[in-house]
Protein backbone atom coordinates (compact mmCIF):
# COMPACT_ATOMS: atom_id res chain seq x y z
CA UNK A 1 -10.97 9.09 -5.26
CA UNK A 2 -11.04 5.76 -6.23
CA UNK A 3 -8.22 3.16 -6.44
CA UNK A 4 -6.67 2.18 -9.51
CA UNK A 5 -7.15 -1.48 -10.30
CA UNK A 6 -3.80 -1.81 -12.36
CA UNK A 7 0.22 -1.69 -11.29
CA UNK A 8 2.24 1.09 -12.31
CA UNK A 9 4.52 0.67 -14.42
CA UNK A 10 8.48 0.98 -13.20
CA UNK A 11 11.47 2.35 -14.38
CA UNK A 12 15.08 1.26 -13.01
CA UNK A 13 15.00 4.60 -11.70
CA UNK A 14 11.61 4.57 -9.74
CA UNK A 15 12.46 0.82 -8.57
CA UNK A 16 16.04 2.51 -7.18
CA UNK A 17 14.07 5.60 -5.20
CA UNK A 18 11.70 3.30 -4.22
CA UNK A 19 14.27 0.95 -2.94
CA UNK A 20 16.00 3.76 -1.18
CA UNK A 21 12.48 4.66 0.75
CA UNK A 22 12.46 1.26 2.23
CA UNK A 23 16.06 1.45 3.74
CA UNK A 24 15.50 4.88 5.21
CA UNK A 25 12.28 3.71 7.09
CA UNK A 26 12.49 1.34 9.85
CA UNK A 27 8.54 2.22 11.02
CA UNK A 28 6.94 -0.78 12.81
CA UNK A 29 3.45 1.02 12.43
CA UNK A 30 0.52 -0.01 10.05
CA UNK A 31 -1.76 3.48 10.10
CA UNK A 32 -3.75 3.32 7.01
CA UNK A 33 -7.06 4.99 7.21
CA UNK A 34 -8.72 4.41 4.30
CA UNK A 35 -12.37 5.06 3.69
CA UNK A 36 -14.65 2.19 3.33
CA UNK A 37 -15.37 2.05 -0.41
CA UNK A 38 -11.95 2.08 -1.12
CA UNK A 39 -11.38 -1.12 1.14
CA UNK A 40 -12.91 -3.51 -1.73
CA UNK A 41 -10.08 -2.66 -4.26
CA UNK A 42 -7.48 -2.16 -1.93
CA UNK A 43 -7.80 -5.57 -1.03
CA UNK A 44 -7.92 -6.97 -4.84
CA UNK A 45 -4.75 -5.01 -5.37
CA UNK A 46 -3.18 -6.46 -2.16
CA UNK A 47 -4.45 -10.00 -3.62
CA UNK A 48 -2.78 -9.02 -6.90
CA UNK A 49 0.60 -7.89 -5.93
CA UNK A 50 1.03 -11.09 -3.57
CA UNK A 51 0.60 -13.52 -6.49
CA UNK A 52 3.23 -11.72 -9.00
CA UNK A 53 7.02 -11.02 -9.46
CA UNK A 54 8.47 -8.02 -7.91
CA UNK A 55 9.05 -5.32 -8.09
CA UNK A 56 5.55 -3.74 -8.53
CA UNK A 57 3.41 -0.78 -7.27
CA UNK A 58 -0.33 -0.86 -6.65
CA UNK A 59 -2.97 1.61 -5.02
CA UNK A 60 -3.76 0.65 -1.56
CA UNK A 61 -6.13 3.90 -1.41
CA UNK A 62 -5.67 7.53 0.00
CA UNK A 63 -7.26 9.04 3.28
CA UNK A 64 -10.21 10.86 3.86
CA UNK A 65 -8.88 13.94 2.51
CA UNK A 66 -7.01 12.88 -0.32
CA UNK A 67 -3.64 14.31 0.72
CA UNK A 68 -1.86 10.99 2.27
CA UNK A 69 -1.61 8.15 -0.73
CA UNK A 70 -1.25 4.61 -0.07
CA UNK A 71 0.90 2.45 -2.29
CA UNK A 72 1.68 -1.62 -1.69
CA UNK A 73 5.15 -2.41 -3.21
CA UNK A 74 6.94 -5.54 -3.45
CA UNK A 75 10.14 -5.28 -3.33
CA UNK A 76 13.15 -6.58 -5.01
CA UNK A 77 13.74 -9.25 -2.39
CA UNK A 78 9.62 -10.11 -3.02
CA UNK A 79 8.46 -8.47 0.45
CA UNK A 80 5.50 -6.31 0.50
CA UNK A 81 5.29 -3.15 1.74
CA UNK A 82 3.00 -0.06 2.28
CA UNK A 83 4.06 3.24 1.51
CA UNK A 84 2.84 6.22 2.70
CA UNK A 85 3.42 9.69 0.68
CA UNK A 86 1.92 12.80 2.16
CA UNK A 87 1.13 15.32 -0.79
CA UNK A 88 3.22 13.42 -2.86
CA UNK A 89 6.38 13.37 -1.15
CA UNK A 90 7.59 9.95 0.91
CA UNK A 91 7.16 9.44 4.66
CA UNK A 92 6.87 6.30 6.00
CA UNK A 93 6.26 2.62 5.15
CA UNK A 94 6.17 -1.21 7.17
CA UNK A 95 6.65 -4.62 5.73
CA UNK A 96 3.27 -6.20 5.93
CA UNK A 97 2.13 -9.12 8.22
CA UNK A 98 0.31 -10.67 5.93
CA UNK A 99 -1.98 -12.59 8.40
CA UNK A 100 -2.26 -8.98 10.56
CA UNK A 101 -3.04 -6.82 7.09
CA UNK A 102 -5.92 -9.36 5.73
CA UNK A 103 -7.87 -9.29 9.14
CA UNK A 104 -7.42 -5.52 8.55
CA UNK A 105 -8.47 -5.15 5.04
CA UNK A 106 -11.82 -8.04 5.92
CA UNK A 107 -12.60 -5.49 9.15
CA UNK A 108 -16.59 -4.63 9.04
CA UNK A 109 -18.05 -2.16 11.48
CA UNK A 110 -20.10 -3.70 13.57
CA UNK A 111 -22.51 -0.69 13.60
CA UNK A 112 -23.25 0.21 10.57
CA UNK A 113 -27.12 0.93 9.84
């Protein structure tokens, strides 16, 4: 699967359940496990959704096995988030450290051949 390089678009509705998803969570824990080639646009989209107006929803890529998405939203108050959904149906997210999530996202494996 590859990430989609635009936002999606938002309804007052989708901005209110995604709203609600922020206040239930309170997780401290970044666990994205993307696979590399997705790593390229999911940081472009991260790039993207820090420089605009909130709210907004962009990819941030899907794991191995395609059943846990990754979403970046900002938020009404402008913070940025990741969202996790497993098979489609909300379970955790964490306001991003911006400083924490780029030396994340510009992570190369050492090893690679």
């Amino acid at each position: 699967m590859f990430v989609n390089k635009q936002s999606r678009v938002l309804k007052n509705d989708d901005i209110k359940f995604l709203e609600g998803c922020i206040s239930k969570s309170n997780s401290e824990t970044d666990n994205l496990c993307l696979s590399n080639y997705q790593i390229p646009d999911s940081k472009s989209n991260y790039q993207d959704i820090k420089s605009i107006q909130g709210p907004a929803l962009y990819e941030a890529g899907y794991d191995s096995g395609g059943m846990t998405a990754y979403y970046y939203y900002k938020s009404l108050d402008q913070e940025i988030y990741l969202l996790n959904f497993w098979i489609q149906k909300f379970t955790s997210c964490f306001k991003i450290n911006n400083a924490k999530w780029e030396n994340m996202l510009n992570y190369v494996c050492v090893n690679q051949k």
